[in-house]
PDB file of N, CA and C in Angstrom:
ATOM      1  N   UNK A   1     -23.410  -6.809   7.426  1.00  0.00           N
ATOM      2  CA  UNK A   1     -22.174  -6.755   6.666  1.00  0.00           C
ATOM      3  C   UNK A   1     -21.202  -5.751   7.280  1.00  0.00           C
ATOM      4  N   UNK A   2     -21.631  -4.407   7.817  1.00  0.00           N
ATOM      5  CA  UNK A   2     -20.831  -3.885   8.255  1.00  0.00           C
ATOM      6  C   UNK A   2     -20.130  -3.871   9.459  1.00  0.00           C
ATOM      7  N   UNK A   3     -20.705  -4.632  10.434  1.00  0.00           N
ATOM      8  CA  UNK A   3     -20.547  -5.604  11.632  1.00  0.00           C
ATOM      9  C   UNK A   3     -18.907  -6.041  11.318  1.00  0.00           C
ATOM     10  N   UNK A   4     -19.321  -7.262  10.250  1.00  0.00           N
ATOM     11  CA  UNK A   4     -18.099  -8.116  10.177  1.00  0.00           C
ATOM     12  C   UNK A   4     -16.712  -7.616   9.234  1.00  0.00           C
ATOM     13  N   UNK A   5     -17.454  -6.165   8.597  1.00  0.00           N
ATOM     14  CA  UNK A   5     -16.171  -5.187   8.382  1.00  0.00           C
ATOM     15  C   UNK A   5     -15.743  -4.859   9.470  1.00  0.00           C
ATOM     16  N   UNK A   6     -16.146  -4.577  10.303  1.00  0.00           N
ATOM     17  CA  UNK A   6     -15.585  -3.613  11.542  1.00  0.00           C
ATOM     18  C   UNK A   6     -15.091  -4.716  12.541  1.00  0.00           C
ATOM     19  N   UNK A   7     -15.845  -6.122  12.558  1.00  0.00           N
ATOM     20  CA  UNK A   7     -14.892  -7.067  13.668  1.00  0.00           C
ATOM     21  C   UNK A   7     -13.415  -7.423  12.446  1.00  0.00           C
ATOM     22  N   UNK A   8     -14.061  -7.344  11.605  1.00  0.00           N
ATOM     23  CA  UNK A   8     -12.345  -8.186  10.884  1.00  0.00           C
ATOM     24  C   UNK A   8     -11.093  -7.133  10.468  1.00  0.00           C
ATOM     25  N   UNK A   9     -11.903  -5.617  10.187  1.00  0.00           N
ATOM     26  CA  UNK A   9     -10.801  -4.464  10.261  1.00  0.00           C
ATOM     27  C   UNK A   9      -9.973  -4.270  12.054  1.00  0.00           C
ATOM     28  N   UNK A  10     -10.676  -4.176  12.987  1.00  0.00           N
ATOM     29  CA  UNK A  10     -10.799  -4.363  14.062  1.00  0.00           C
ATOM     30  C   UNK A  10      -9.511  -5.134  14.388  1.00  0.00           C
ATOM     31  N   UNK A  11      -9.921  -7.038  13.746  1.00  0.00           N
ATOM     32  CA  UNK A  11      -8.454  -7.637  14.283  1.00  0.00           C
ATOM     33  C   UNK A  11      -7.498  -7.476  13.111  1.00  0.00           C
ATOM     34  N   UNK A  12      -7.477  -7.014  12.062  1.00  0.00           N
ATOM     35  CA  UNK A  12      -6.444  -6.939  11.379  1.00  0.00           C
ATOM     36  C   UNK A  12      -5.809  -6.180  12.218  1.00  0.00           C
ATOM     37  N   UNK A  13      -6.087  -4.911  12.561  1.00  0.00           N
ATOM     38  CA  UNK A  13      -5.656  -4.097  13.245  1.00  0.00           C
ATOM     39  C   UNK A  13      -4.673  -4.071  14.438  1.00  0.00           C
ATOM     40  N   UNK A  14      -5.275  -5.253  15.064  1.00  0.00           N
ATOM     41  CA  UNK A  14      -4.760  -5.668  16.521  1.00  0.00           C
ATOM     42  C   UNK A  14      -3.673  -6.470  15.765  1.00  0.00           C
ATOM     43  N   UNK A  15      -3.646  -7.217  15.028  1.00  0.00           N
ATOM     44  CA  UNK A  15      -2.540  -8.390  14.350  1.00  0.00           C
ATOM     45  C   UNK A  15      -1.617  -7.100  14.063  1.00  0.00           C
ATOM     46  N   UNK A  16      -1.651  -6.769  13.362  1.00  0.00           N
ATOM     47  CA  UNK A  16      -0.460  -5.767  12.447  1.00  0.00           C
ATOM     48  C   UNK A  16      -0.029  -4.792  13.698  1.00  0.00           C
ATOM     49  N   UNK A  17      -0.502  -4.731  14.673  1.00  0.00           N
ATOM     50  CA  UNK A  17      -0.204  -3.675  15.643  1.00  0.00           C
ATOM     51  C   UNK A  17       1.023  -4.287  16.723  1.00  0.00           C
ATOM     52  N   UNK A  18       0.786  -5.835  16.954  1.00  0.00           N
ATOM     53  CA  UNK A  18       0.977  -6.395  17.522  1.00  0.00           C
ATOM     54  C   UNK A  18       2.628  -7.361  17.036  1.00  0.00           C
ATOM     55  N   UNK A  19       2.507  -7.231  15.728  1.00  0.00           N
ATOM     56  CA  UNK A  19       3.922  -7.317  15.096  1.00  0.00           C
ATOM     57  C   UNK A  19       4.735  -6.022  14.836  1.00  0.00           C
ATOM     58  N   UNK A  20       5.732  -5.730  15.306  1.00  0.00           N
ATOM     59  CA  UNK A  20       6.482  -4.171  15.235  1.00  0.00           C
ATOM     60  C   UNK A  20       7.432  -4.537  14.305  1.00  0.00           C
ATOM     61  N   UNK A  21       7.764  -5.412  13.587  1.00  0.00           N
ATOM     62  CA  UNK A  21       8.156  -5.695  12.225  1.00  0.00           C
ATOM     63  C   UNK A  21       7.834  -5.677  11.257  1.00  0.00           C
ATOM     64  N   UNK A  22       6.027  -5.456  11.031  1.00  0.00           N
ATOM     65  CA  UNK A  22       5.799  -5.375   9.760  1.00  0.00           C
ATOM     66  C   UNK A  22       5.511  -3.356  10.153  1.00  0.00           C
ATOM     67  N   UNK A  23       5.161  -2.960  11.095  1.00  0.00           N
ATOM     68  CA  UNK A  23       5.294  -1.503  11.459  1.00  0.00           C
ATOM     69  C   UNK A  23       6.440  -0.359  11.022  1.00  0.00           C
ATOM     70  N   UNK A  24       6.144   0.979  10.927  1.00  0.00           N
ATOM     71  CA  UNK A  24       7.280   1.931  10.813  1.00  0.00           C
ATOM     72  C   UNK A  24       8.032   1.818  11.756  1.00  0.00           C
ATOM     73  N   UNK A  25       9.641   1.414  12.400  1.00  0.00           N
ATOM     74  CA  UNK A  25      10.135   1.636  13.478  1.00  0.00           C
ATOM     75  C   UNK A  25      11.388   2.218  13.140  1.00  0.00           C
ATOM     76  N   UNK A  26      12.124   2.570  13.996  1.00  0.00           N
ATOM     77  CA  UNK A  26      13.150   3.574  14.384  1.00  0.00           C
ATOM     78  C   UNK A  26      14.155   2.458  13.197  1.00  0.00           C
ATOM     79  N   UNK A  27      14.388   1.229  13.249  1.00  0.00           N
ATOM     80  CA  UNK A  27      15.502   0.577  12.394  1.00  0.00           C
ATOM     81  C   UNK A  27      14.725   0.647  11.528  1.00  0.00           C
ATOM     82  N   UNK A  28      13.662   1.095  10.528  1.00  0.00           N
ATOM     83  CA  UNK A  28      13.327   0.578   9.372  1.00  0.00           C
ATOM     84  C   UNK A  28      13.795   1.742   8.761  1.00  0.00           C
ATOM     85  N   UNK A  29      14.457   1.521   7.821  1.00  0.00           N
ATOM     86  CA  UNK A  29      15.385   2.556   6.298  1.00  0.00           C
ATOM     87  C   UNK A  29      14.967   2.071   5.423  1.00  0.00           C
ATOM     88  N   UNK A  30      14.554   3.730   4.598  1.00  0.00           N
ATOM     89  CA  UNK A  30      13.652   4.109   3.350  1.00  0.00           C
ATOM     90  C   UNK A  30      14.854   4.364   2.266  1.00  0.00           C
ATOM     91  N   UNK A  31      14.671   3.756   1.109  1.00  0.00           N
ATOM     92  CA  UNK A  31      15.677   4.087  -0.302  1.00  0.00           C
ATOM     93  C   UNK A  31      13.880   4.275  -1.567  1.00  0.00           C
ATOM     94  N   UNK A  32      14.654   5.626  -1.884  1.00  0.00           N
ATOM     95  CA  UNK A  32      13.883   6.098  -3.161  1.00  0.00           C
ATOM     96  C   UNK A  32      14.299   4.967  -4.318  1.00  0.00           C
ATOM     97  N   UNK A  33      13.235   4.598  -5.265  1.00  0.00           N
ATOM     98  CA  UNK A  33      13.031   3.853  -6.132  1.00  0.00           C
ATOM     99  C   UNK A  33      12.788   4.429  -7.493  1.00  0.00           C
ATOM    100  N   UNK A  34      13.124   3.608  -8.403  1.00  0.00           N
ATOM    101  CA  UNK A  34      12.247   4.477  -9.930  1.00  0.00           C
ATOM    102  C   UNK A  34      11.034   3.485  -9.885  1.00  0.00           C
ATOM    103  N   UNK A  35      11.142   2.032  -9.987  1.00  0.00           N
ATOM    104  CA  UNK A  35      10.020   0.853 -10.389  1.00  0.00           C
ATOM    105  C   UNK A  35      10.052   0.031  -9.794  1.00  0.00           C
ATOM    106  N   UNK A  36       9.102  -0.588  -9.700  1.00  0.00           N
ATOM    107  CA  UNK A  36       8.846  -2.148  -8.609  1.00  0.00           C
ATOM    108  C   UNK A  36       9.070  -3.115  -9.233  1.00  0.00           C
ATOM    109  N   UNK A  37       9.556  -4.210  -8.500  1.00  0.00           N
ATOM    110  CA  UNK A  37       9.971  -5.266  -9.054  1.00  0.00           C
ATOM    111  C   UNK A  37       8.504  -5.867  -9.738  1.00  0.00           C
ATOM    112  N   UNK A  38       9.107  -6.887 -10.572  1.00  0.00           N
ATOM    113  CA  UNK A  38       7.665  -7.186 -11.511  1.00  0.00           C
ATOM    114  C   UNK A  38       6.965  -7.886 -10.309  1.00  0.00           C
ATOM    115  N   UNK A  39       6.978  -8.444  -9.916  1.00  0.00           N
ATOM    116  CA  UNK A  39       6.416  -9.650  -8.342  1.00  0.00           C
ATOM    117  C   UNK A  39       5.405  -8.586  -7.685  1.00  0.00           C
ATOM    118  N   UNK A  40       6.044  -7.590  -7.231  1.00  0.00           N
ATOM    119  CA  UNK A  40       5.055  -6.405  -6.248  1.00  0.00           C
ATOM    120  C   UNK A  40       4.239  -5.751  -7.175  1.00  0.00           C
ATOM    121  N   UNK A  41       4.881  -5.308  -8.735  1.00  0.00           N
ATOM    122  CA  UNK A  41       3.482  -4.598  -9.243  1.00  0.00           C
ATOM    123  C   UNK A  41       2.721  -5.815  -9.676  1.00  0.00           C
ATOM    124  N   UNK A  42       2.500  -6.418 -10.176  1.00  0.00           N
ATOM    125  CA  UNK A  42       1.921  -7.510 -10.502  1.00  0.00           C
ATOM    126  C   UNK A  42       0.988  -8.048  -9.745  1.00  0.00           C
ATOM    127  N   UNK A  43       1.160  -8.172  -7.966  1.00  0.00           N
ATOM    128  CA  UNK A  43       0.474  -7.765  -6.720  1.00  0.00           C
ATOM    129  C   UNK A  43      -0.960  -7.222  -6.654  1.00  0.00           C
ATOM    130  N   UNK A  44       0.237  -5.567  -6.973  1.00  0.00           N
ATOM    131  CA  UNK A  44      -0.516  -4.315  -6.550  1.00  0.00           C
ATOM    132  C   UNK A  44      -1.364  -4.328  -7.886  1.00  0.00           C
ATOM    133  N   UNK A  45      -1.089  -4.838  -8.813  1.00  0.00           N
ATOM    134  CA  UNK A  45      -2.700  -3.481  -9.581  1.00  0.00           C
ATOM    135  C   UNK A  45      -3.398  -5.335  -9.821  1.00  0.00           C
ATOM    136  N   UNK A  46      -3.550  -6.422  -9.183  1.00  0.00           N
ATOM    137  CA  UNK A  46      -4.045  -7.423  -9.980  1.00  0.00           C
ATOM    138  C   UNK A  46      -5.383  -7.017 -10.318  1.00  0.00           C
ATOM    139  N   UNK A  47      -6.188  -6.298  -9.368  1.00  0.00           N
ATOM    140  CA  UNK A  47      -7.568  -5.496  -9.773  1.00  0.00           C
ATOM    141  C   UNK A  47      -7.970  -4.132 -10.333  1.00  0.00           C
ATOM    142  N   UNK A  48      -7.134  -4.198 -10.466  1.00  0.00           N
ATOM    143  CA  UNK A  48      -7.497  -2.698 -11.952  1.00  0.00           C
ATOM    144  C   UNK A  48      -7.963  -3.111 -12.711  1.00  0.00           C
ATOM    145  N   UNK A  49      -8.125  -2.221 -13.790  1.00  0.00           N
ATOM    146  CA  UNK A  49      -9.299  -2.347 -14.807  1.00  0.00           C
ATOM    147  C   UNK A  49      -8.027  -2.200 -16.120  1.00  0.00           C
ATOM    148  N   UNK A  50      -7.466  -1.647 -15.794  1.00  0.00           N
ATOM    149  CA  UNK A  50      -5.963  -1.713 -16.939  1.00  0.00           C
ATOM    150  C   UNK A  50      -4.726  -1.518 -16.397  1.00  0.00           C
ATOM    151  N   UNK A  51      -4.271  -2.769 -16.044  1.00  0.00           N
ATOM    152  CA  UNK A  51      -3.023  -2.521 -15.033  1.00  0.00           C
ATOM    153  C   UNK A  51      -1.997  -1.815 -16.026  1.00  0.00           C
ATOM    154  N   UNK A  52      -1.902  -2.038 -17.188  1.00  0.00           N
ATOM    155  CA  UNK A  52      -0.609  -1.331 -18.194  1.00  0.00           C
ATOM    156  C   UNK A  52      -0.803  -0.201 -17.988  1.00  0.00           C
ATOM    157  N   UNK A  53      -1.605   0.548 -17.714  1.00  0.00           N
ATOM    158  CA  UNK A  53      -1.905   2.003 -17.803  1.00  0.00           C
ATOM    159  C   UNK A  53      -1.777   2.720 -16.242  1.00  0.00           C
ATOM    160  N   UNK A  54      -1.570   1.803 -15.526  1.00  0.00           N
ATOM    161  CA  UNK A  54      -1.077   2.524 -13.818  1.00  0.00           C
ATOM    162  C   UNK A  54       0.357   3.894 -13.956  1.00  0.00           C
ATOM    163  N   UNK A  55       0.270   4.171 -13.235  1.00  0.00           N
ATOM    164  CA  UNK A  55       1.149   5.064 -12.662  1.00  0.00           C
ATOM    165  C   UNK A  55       1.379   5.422 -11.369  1.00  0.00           C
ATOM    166  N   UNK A  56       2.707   5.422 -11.380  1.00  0.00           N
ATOM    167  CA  UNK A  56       3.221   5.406 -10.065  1.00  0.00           C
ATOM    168  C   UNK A  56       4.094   7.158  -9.379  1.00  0.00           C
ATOM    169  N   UNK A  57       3.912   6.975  -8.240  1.00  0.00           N
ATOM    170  CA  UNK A  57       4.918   8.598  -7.599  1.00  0.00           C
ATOM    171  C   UNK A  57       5.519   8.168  -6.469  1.00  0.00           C
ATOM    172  N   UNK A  58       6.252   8.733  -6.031  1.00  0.00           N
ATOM    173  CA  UNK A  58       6.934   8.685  -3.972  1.00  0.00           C
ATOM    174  C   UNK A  58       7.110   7.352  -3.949  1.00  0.00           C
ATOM    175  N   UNK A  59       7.748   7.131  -4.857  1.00  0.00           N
ATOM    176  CA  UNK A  59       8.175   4.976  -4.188  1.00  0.00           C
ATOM    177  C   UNK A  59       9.245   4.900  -4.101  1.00  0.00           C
ATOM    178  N   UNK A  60       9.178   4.218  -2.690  1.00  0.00           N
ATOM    179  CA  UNK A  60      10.256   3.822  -1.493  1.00  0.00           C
ATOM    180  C   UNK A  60       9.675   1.997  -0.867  1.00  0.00           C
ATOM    181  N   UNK A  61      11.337   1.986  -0.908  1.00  0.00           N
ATOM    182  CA  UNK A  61      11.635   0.255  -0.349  1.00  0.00           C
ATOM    183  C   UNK A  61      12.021   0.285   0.662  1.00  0.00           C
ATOM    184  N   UNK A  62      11.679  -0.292   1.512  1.00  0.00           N
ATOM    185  CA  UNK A  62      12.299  -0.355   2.728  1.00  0.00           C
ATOM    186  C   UNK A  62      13.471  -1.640   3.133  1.00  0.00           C
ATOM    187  N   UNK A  63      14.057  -1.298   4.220  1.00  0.00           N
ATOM    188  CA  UNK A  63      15.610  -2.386   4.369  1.00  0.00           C
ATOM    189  C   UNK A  63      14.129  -3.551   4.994  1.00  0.00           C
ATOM    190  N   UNK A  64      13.105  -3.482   4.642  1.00  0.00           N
ATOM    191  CA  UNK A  64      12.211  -5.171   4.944  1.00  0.00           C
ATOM    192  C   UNK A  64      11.682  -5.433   3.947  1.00  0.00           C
ATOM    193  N   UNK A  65      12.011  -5.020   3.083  1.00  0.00           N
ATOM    194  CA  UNK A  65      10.960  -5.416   1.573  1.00  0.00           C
ATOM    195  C   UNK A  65      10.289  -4.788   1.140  1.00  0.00           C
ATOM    196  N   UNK A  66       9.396  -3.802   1.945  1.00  0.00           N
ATOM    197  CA  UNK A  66       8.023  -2.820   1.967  1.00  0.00           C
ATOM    198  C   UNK A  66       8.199  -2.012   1.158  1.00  0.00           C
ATOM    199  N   UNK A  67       7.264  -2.018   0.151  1.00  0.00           N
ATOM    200  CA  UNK A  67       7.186  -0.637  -1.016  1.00  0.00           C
ATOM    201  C   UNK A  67       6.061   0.254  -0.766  1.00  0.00           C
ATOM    202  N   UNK A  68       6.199   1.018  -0.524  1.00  0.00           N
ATOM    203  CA  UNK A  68       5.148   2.857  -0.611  1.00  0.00           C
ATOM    204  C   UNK A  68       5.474   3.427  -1.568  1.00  0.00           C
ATOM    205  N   UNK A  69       4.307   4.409  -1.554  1.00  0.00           N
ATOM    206  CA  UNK A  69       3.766   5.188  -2.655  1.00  0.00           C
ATOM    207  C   UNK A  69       2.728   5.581  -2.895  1.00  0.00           C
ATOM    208  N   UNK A  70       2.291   5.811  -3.558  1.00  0.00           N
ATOM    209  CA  UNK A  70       1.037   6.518  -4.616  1.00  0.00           C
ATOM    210  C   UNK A  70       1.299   5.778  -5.784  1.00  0.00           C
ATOM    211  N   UNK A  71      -0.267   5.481  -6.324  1.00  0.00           N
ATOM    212  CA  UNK A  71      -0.468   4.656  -7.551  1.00  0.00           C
ATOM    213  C   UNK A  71      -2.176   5.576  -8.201  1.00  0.00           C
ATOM    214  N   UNK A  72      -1.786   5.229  -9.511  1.00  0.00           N
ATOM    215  CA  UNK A  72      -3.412   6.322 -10.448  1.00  0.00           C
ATOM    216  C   UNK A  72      -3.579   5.221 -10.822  1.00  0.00           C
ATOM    217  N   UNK A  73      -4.879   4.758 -11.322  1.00  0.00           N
ATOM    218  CA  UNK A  73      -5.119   3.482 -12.604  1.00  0.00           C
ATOM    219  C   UNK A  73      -6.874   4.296 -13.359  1.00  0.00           C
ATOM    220  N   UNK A  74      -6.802   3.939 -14.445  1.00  0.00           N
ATOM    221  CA  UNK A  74      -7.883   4.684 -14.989  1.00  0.00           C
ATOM    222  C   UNK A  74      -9.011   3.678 -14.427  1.00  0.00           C
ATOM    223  N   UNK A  75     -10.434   4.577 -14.553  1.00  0.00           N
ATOM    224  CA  UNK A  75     -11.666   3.866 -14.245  1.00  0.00           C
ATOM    225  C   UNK A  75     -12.378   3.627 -15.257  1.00  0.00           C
ATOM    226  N   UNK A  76     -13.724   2.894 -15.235  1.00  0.00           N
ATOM    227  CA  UNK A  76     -14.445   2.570 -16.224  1.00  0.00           C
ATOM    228  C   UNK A  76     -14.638   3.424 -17.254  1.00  0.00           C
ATOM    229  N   UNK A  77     -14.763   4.671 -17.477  1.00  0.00           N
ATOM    230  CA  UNK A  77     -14.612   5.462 -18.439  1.00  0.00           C
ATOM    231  C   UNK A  77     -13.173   6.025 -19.281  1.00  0.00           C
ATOM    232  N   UNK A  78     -12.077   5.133 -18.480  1.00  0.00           N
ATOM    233  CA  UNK A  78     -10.641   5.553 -19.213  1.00  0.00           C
ATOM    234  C   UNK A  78     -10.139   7.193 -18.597  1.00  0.00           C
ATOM    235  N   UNK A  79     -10.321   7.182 -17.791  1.00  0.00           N
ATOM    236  CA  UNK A  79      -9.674   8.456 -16.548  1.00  0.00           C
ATOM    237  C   UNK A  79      -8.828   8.187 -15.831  1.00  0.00           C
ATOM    238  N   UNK A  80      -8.168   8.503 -15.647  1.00  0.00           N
ATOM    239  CA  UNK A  80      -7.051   8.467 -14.334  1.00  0.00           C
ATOM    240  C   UNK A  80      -8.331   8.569 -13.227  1.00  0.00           C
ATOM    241  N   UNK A  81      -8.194   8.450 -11.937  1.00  0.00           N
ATOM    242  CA  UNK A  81      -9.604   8.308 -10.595  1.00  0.00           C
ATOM    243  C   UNK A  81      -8.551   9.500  -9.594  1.00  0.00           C
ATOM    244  N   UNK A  82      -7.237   9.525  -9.661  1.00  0.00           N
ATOM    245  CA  UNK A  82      -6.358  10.044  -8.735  1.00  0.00           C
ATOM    246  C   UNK A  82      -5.292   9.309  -8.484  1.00  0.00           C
ATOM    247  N   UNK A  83      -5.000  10.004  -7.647  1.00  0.00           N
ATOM    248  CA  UNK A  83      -3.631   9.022  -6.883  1.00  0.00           C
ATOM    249  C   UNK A  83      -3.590   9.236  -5.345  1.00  0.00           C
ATOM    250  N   UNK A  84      -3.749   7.300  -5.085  1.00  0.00           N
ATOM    251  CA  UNK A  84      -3.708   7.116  -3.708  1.00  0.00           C
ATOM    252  C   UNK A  84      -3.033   6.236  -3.035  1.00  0.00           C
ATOM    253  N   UNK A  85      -2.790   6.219  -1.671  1.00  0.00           N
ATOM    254  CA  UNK A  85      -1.376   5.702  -1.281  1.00  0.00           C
ATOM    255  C   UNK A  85      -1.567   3.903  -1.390  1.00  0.00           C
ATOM    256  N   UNK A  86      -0.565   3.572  -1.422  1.00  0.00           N
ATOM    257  CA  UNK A  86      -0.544   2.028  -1.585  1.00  0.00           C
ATOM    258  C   UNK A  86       1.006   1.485  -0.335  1.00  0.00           C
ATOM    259  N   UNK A  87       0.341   0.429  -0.050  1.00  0.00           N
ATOM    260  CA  UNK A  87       2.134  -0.270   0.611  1.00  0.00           C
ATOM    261  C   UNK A  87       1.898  -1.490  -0.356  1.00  0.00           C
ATOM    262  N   UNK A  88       2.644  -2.392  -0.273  1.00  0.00           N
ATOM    263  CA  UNK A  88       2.848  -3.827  -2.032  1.00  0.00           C
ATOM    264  C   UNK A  88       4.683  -4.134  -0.843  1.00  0.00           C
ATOM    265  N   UNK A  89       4.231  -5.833  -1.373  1.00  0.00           N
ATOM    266  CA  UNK A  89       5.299  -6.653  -1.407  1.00  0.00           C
ATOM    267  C   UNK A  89       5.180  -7.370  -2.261  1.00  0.00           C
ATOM    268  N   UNK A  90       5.518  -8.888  -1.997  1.00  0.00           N
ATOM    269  CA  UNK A  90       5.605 -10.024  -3.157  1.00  0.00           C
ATOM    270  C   UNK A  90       3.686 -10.700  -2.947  1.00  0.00           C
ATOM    271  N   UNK A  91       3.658 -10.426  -1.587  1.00  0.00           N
ATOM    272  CA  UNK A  91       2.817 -11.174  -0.759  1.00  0.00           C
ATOM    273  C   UNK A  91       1.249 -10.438  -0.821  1.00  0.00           C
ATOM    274  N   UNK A  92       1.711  -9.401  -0.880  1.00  0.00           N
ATOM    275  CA  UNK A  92       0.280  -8.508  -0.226  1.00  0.00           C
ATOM    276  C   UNK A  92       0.178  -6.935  -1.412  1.00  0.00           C
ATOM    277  N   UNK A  93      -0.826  -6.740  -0.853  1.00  0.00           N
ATOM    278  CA  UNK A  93      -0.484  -5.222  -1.275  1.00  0.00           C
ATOM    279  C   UNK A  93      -2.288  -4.660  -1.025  1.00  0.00           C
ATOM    280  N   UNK A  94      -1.776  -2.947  -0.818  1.00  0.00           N
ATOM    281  CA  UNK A  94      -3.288  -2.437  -0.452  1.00  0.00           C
ATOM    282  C   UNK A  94      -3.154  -1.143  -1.035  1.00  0.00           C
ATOM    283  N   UNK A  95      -4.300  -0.475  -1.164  1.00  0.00           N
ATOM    284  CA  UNK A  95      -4.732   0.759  -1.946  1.00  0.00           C
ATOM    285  C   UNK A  95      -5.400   1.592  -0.704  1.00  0.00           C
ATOM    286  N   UNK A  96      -5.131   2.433  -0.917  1.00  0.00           N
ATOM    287  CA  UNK A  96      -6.105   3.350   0.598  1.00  0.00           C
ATOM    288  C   UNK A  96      -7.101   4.066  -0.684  1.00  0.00           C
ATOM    289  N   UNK A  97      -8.490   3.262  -0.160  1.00  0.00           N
ATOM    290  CA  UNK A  97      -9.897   3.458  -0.570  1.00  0.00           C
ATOM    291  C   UNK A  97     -10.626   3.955   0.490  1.00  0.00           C
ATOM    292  N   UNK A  98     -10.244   4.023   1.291  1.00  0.00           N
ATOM    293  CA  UNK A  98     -11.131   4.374   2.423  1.00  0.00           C
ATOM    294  C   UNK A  98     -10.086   4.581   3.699  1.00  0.00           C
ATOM    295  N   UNK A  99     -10.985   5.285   4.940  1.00  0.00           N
ATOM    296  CA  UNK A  99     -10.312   5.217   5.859  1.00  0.00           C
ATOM    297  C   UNK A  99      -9.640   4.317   6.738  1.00  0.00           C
ATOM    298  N   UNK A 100     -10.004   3.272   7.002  1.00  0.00           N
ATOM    299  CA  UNK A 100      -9.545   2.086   7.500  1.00  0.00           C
ATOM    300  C   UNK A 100      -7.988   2.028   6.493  1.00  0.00           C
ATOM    301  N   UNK A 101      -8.381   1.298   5.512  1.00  0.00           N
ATOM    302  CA  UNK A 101      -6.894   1.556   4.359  1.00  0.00           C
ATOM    303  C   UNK A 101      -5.955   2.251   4.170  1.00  0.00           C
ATOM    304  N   UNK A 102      -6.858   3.656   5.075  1.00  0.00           N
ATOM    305  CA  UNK A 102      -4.988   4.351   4.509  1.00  0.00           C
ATOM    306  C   UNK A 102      -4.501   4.356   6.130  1.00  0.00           C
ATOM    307  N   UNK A 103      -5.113   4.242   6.897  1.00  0.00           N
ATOM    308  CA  UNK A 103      -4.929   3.945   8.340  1.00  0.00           C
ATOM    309  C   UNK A 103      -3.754   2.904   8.645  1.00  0.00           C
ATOM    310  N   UNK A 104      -4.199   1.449   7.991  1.00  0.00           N
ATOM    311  CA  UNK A 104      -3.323   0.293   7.833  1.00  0.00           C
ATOM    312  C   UNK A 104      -1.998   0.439   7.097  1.00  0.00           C
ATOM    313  N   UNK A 105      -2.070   1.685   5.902  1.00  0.00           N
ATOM    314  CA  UNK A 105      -0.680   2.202   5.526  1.00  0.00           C
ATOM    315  C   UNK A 105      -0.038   3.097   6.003  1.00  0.00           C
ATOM    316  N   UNK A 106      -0.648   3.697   7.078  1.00  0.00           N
ATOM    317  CA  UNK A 106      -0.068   4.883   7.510  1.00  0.00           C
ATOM    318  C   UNK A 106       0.793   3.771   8.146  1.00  0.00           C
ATOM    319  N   UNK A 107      -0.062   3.051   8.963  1.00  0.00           N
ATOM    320  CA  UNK A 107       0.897   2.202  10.106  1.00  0.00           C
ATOM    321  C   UNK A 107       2.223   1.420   9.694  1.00  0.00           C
ATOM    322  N   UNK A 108       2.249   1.020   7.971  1.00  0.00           N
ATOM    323  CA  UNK A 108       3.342   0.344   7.680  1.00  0.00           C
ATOM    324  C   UNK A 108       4.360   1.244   7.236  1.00  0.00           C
ATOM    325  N   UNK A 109       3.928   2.778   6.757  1.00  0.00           N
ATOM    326  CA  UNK A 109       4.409   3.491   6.008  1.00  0.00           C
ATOM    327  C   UNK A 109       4.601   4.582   6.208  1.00  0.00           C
ATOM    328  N   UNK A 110       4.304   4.892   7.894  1.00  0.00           N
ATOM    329  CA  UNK A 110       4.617   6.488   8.267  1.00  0.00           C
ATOM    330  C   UNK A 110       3.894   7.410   7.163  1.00  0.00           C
ATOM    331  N   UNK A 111       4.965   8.607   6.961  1.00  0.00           N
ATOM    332  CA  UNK A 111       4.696   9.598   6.183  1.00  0.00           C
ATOM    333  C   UNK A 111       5.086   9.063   4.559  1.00  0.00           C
ATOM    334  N   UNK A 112       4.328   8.234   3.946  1.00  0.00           N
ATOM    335  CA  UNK A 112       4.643   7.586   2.673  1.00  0.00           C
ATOM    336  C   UNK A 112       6.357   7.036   2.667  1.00  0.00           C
ATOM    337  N   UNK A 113       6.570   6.632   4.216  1.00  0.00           N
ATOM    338  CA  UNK A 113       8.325   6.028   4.209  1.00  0.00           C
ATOM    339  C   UNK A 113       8.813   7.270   4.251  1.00  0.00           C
ATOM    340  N   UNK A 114       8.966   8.405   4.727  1.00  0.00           N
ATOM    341  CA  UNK A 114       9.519   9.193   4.761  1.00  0.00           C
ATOM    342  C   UNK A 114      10.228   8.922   6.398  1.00  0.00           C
ATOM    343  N   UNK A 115      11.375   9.055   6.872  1.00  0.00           N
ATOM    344  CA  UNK A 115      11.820   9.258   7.688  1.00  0.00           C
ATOM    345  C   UNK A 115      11.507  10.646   8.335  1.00  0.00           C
TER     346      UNK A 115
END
């Protein structure tokens, strides 16, 4: 199993590396946000355990669609778990759970979209 984590993180890797459009680049411009459109959160928490109860910090849109940030959602015992970085469109969206994950957002998202 961990084989075919590491061949399929591996080519995600090479794919997303290999498009410099879905990447941080010199033309991509960051605008601070209050809330995500319903489409991207709707996305982002479809696997939580109580999406009404998420919370959000540092969210930024980019002039391509791309939303960053930090997101909390409580865990099985009704806790907040923390807050960890996320990128979300209409299409996609990811949580950095691990290293690989926040790796793949660093790459879309620089310093959480910070210029």
């Amino acid at each position: 199993m961990k084989v075919t984590k590491a061949i399929t993180t591996s080519a995600l890797l090479s794919m997303l590396l290999s498009y410099p459009e879905v990447s941080k680049s010199k033309d991509t411009t960051w605008t601070d946000v209050e809330k995500l459109p319903a489409e991207v959160e709707s996305e982002l928490t479809k696997d939580f355990k109580d999406p009404f109860s998420v919370k959000y910090r540092n969210l930024k849109v980019s002039n391509r669609g791309l939303y960053c940030g930090e997101i909390n959602g409580k865990n099985s015992y009704g806790a907040y778990s923390g807050f960890k970085k996320f990128y979300a469109s209409e299409e996609v969206a990811d949580v950095a759970t691990d290293e690989t994950a926040l790796a793949i957002i660093d790459i879309f998202c620089g310093d959480g979209g910070k210029n």
